[in-house]
Structures are given as structure tokens and as C-alpha cells.
Protein backbone atom coordinates (compact mmCIF):
# COMPACT_ATOMS: atom_id res chain seq x y z
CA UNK A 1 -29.20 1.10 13.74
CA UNK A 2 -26.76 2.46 16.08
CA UNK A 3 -29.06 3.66 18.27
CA UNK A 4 -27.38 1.82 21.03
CA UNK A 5 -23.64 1.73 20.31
CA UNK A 6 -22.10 3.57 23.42
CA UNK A 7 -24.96 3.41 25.76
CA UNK A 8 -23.89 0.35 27.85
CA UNK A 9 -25.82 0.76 31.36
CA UNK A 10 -28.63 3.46 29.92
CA UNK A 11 -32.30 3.44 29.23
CA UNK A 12 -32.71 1.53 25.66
CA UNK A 13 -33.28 4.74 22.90
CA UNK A 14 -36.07 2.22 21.29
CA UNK A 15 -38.30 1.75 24.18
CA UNK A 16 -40.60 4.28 25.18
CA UNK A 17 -42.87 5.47 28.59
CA UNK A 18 -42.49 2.99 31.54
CA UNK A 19 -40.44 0.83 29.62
CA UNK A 20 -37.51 2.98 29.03
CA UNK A 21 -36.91 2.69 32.98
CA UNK A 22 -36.80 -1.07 32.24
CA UNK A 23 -35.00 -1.65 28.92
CA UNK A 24 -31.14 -1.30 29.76
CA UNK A 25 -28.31 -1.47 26.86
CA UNK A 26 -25.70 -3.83 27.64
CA UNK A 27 -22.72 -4.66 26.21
CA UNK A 28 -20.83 -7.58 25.10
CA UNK A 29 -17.15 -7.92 23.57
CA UNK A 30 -16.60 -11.48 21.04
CA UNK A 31 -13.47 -11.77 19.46
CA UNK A 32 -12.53 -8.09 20.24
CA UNK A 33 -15.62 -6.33 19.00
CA UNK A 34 -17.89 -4.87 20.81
CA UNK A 35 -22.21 -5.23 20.51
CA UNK A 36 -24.57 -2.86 22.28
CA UNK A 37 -28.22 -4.22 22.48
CA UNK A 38 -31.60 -4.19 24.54
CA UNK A 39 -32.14 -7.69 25.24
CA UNK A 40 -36.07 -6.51 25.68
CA UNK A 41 -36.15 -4.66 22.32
CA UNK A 42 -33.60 -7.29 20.33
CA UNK A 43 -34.75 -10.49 19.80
């Protein structure tokens, strides 16, 4: 899903109630690409 893609630094678009404060997108570049995840939703 991409969900995520673009939303380095906001509230995860998965989580829900209290936990959207907590779940925050980051972002990581490897070999020139970027990945957007929730490391609380995406395991």
C-alpha cells in the first residue's frame, strides 16, 4: 500500500485512536530509493 509514501514525520494512516499520536512514518533512502513505513504497524 502506499498509504505511507510521503508522510515522513506524520501520524501512521494505519493506526487508529491513541495510537495514531504514537505511530510516526519515517523514512529511509538505500541505494537512492526511498521507503516510508510505521515501524509500529510494519513488522
Amino acid at each position: 500500500s502506499f498509504a505511507g509514501y510521503g508522510r515522513a514525520g506524520q501520524s501512521c494512516p494505519k493506526a487508529s485512536g491513541d495510537a495514531k499520536n504514537k505511530h510516526t512514518v519515517l523514512k529511509i533512502v538505500q541505494g537512492g530509493r526511498s521507503t516510508f513505513y510505521c515501524p509500529a504497524c510494519q513488522k
